[in-house]
N, C-alpha and C. Protein backbone atom coordinates (compact mmCIF):
# COMPACT_ATOMS: atom_id res chain seq x y z
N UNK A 1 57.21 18.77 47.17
CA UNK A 1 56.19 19.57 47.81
C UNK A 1 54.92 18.76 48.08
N UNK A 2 55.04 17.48 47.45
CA UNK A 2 53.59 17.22 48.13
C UNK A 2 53.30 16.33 48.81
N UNK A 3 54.59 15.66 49.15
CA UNK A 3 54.32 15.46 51.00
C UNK A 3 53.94 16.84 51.74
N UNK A 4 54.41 17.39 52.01
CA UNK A 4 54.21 18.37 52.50
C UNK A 4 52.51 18.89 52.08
N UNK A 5 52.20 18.92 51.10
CA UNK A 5 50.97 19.29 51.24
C UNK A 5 49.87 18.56 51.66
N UNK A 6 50.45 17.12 51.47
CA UNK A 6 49.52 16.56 52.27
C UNK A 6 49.04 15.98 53.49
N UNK A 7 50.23 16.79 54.05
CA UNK A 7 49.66 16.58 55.99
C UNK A 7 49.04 17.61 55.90
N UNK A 8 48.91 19.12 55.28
CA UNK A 8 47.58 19.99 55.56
C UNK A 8 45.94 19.07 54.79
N UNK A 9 46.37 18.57 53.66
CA UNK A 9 44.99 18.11 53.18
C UNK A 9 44.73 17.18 54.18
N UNK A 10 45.55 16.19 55.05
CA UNK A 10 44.64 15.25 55.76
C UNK A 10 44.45 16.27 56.64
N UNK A 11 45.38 16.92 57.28
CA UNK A 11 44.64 17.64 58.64
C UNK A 11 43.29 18.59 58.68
N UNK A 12 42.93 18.98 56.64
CA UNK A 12 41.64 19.43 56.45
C UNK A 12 40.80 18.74 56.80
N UNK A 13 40.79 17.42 56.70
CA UNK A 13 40.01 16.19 56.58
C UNK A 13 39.33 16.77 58.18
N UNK A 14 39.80 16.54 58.97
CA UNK A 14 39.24 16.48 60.77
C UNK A 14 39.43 18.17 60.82
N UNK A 15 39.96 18.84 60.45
CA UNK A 15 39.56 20.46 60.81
C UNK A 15 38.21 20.58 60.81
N UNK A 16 37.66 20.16 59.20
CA UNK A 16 36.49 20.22 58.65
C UNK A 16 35.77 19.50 59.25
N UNK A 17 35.52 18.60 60.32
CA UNK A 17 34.56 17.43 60.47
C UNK A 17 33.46 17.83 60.73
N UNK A 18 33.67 19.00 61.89
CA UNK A 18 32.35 18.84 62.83
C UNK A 18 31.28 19.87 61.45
N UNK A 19 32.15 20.04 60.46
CA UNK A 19 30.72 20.92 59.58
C UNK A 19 30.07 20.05 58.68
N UNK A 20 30.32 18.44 58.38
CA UNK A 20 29.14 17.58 58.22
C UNK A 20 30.31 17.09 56.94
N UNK A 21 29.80 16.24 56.64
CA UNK A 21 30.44 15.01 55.72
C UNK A 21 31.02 15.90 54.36
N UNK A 22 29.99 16.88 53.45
CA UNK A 22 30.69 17.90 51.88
C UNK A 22 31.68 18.28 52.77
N UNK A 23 31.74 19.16 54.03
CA UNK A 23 33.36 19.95 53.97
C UNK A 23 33.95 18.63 54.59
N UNK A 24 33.78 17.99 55.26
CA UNK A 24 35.05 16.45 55.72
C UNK A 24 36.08 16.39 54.43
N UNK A 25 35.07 16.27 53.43
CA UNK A 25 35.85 15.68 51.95
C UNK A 25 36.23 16.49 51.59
N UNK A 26 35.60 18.22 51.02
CA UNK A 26 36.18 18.97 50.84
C UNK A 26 37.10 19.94 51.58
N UNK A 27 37.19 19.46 52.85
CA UNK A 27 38.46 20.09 54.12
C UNK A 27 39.78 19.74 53.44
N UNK A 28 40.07 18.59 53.02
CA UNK A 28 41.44 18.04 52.62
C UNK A 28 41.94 19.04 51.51
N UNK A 29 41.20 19.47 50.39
CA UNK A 29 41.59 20.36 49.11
C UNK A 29 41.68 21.42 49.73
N UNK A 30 41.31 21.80 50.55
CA UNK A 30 40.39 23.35 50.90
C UNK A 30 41.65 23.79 51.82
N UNK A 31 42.06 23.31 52.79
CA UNK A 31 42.97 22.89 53.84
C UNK A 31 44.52 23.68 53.11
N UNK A 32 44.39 22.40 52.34
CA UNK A 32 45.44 22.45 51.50
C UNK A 32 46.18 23.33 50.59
N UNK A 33 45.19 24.58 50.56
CA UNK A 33 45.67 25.93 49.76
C UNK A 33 44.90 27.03 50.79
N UNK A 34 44.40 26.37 51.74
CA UNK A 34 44.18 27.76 52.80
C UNK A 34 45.57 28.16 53.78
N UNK A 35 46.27 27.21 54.09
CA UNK A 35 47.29 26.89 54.38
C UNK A 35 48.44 28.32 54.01
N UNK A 36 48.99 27.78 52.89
CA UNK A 36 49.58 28.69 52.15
C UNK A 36 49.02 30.35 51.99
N UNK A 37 47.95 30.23 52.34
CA UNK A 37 47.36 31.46 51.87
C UNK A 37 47.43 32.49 53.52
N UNK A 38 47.36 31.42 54.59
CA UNK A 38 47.34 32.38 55.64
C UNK A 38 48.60 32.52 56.11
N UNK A 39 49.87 31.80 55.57
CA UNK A 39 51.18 31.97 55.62
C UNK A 39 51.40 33.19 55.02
N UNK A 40 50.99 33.38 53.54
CA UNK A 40 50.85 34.84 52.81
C UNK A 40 50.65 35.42 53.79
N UNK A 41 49.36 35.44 54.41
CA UNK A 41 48.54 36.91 55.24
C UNK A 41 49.77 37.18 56.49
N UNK A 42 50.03 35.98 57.24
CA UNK A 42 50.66 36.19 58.11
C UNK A 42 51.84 37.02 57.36
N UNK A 43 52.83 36.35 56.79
CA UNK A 43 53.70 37.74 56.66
C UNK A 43 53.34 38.58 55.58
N UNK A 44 52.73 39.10 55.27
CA UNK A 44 51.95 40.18 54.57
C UNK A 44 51.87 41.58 56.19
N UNK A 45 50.51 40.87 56.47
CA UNK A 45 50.22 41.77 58.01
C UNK A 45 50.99 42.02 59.05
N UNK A 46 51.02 40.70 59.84
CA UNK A 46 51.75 40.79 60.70
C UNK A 46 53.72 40.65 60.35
N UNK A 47 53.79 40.28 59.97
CA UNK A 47 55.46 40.21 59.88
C UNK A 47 55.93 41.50 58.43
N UNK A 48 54.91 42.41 58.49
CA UNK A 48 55.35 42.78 57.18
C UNK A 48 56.38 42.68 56.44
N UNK A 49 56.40 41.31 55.69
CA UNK A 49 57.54 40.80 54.82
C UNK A 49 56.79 40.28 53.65
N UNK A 50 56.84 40.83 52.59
CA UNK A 50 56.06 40.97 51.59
C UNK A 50 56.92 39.95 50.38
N UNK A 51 58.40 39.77 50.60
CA UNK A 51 58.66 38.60 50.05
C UNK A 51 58.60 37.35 50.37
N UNK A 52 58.22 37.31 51.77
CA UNK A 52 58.01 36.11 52.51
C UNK A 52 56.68 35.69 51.88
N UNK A 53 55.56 36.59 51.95
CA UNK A 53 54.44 36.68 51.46
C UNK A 53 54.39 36.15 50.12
N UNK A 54 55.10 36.49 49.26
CA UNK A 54 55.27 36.07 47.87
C UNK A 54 55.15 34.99 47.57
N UNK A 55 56.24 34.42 48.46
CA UNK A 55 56.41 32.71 48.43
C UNK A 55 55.54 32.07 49.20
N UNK A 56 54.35 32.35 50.00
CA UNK A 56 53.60 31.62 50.11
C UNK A 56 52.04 31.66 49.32
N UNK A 57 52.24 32.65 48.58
CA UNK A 57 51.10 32.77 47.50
C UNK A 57 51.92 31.76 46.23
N UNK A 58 52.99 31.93 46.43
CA UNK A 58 53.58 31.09 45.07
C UNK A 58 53.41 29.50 45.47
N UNK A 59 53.49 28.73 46.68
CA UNK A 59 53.25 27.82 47.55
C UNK A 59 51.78 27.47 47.71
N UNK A 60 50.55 28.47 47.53
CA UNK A 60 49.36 27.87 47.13
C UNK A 60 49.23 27.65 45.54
N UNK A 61 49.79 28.73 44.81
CA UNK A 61 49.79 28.32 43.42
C UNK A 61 50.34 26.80 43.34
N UNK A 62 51.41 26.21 43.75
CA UNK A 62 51.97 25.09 43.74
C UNK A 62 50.95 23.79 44.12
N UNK A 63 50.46 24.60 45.27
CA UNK A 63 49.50 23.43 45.79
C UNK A 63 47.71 23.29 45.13
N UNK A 64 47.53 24.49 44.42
CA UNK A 64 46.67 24.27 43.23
C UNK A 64 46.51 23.07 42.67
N UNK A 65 47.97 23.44 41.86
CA UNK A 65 48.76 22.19 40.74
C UNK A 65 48.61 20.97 41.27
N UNK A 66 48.90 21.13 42.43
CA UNK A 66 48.92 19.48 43.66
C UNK A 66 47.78 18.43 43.16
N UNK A 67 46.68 19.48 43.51
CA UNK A 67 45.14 19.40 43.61
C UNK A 67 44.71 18.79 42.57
N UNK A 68 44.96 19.30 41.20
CA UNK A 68 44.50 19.46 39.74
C UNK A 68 44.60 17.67 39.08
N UNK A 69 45.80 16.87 39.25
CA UNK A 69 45.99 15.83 38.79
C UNK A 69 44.48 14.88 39.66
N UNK A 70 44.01 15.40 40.84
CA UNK A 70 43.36 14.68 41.52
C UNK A 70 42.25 14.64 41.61
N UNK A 71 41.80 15.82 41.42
CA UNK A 71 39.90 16.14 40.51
C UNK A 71 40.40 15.34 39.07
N UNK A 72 41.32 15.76 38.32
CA UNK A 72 41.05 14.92 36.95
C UNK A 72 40.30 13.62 37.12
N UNK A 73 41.07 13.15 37.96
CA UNK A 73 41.05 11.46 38.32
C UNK A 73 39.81 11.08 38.60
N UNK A 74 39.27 11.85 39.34
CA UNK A 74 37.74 11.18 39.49
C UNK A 74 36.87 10.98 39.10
N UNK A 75 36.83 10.52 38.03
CA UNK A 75 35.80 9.55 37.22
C UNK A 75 36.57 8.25 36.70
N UNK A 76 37.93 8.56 36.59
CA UNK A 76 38.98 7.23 36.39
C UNK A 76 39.25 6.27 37.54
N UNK A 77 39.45 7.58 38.30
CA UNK A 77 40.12 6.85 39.64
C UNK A 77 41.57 5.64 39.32
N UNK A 78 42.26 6.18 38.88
CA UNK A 78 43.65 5.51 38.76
C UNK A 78 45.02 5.80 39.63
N UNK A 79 44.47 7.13 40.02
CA UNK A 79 45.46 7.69 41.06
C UNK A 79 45.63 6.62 41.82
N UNK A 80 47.10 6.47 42.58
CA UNK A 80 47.33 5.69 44.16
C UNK A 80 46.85 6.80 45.15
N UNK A 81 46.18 5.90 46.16
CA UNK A 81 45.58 7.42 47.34
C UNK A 81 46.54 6.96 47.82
N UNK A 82 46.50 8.06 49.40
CA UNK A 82 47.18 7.15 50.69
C UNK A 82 46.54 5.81 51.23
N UNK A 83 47.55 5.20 51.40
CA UNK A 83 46.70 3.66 51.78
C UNK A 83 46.82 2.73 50.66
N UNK A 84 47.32 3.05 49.51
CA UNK A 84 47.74 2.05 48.67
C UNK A 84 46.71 1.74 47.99
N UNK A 85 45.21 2.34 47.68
CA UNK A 85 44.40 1.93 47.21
C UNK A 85 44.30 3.09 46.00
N UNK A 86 43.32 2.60 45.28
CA UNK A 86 42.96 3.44 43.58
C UNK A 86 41.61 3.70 44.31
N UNK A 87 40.72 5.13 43.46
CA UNK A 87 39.75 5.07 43.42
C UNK A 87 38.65 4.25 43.07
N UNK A 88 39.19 4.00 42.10
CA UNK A 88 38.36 2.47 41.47
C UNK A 88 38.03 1.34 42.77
N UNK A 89 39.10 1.04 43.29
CA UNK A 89 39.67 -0.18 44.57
C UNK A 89 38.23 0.25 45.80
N UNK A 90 38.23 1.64 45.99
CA UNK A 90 37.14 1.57 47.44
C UNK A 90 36.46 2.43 46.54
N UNK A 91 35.33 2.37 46.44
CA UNK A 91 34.26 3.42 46.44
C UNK A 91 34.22 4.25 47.75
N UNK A 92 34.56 5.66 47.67
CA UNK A 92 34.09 6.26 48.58
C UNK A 92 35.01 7.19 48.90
N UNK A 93 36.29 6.52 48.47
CA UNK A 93 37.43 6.85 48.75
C UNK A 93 38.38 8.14 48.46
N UNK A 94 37.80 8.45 47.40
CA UNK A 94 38.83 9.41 45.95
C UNK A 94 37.66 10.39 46.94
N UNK A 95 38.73 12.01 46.99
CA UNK A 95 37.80 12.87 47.84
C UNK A 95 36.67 13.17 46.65
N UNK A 96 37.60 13.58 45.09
CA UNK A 96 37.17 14.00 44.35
C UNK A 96 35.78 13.47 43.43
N UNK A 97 36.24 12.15 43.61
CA UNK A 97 34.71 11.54 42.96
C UNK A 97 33.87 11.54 44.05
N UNK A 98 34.13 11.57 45.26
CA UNK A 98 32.96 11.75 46.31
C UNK A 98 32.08 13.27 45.93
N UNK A 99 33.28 14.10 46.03
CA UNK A 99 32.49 15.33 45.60
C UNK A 99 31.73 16.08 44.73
N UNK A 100 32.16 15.51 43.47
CA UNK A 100 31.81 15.52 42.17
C UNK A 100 30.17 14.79 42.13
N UNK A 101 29.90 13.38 42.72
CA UNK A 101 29.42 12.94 42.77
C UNK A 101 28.00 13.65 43.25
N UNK A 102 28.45 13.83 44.95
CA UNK A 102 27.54 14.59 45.78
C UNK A 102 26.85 15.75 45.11
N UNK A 103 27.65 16.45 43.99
CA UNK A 103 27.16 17.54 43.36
C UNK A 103 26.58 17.36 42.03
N UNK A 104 26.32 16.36 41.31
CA UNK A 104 25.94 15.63 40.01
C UNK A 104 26.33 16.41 39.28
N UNK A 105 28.07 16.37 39.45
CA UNK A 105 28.60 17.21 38.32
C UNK A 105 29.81 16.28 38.19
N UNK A 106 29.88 14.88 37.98
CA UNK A 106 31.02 14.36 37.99
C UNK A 106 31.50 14.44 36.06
N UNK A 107 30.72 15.13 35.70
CA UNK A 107 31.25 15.08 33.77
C UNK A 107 32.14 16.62 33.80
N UNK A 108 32.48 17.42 34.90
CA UNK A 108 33.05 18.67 35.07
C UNK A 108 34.58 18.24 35.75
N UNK A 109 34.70 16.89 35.60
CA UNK A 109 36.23 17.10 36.22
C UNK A 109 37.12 17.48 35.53
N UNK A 110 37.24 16.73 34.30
CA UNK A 110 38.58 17.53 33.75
C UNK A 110 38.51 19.24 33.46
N UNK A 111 37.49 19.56 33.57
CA UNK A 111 37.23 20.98 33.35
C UNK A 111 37.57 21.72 34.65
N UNK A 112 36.87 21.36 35.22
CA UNK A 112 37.59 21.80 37.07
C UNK A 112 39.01 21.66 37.04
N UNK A 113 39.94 20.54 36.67
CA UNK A 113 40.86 19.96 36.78
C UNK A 113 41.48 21.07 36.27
N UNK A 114 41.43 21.69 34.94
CA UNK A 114 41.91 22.33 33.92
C UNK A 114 42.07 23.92 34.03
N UNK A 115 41.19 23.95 34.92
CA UNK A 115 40.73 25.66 35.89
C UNK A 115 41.47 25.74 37.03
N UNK A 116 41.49 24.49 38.00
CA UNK A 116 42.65 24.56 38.94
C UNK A 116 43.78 24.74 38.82
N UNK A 117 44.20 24.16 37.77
CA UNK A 117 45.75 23.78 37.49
C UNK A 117 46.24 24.95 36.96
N UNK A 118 45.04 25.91 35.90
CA UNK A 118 45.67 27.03 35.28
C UNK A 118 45.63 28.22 36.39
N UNK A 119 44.97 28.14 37.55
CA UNK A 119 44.71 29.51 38.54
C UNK A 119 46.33 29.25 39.01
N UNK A 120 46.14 27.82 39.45
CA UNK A 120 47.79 27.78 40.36
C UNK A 120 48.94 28.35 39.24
N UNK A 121 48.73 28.17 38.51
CA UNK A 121 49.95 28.22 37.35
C UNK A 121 50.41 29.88 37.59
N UNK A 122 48.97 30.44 37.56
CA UNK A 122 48.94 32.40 37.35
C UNK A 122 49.15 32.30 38.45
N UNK A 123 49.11 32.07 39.80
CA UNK A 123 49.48 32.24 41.16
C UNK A 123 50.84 32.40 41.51
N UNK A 124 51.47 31.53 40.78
CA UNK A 124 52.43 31.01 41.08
C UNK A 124 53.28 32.21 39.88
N UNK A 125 53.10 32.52 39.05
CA UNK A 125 53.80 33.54 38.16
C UNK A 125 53.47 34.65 38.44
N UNK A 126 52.39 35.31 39.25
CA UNK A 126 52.16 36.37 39.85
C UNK A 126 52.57 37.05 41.22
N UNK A 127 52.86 35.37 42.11
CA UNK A 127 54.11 35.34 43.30
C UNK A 127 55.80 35.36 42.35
N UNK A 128 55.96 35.17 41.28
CA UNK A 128 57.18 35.11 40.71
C UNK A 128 57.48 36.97 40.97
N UNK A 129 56.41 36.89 40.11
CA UNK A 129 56.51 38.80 39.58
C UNK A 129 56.96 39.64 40.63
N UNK A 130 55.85 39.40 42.11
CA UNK A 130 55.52 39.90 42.91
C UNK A 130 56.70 39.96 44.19
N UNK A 131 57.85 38.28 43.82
CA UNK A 131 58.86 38.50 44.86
C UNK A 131 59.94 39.07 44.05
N UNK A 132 60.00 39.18 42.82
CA UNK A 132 60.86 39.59 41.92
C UNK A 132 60.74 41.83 41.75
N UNK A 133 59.23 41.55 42.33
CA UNK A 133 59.35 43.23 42.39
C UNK A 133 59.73 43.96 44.03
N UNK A 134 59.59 43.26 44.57
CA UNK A 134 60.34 43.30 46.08
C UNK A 134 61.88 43.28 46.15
N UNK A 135 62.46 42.51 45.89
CA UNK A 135 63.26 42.58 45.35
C UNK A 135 64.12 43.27 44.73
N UNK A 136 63.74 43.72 43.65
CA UNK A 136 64.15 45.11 42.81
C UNK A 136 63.84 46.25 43.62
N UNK A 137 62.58 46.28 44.35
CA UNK A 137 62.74 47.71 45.19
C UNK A 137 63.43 47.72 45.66
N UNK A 138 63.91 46.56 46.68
CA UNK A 138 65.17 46.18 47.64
C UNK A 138 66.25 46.72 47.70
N UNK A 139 66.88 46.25 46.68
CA UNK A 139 68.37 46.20 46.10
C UNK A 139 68.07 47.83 45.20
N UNK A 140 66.86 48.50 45.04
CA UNK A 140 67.13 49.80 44.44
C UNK A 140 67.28 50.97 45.32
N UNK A 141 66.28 50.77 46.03
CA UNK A 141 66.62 51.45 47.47
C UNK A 141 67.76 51.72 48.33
N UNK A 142 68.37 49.98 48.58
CA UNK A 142 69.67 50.16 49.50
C UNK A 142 70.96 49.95 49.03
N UNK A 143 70.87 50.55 47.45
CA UNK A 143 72.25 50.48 46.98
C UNK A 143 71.88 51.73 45.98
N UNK A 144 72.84 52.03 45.33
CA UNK A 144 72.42 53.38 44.37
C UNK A 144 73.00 52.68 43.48
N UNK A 145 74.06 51.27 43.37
CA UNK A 145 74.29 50.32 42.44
C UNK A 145 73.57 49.57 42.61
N UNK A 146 72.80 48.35 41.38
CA UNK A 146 72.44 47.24 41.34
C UNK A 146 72.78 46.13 40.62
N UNK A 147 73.49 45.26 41.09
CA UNK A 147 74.43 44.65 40.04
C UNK A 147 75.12 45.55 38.55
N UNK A 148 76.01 46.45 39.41
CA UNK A 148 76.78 46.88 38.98
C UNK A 148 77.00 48.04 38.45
N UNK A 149 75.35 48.63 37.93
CA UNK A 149 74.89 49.52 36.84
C UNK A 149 73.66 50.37 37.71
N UNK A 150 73.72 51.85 37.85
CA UNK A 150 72.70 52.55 38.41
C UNK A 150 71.35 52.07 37.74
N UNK A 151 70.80 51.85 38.41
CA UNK A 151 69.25 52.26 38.13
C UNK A 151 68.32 53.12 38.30
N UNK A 152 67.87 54.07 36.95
CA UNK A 152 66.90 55.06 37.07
C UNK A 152 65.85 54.58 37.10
């Protein structure tokens, strides 16, 4: 999944441009779980398919998680970016120590890190629940059996 997530984080990168250099950097994260989220809406609203929906709230929870290893990093900067370089390697580079930075809160990463990672986690078990109760309406509705055994 995270190739995939990260042609939305670069394509945040230039979505975000023309609103000034904080969202440039923060377009890529931002991008990256808005994504998923208007896949939700879309079939939520328009396609009313509410398990389709599921899985793309479970798909930003995922891409939370994505996120989370990568705020840690920025004050280490050990991650490989794209481009083969470490944070450490370019200054400027890591979105996350840019941002952290810009906000003189770079002693809040692992804490950020630790808040991201646990929202995606509940996201992602609350899209579990949520395609798992679709589901069960499903199969309760259009069968008067459900694997095998009525359900009252």
């Amino acid at each position: 999944m995270h190739n995939v997530n990260l042609i939305f984080h670069e394509a945040g990168h230039v979505l975000f441009r023309p609103f000034g250099h904080f969202m440039t950097v923060l377009g890529g994260s931002l991008f990256q779980v808005l994504m998923p989220l208007i896949v939700m809406l879309v079939f939520l609203i328009k396609e009313d398919n509410p398990f389709a929906a599921s899985v793309g709230l479970w798909w930003a929870g995922q891409s939370l998680m994505d996120i989370a290893p990568y705020i840690n990093d920025a004050r280490n900067g050990q991650l490989m970016l794209l481009g083969g370089v470490t944070g450490q390697e370019t200054i400027g580079y890591h979105d996350w120590e840019t941002l952290l930075t810009m906000m003189h809160a770079m002693e809040w990463d692992h804490t950020l890190a630790d808040w991201v990672d646990s929202t995606g986690v509940i996201w992602m078990v609350l899209a579990w629940c949520w395609g798992g109760l679709v589901l069960w309406r499903y199969f309760h509705k259009s069968s008067p059996q459900c694997f095998g055994a009525r359900i009252k």
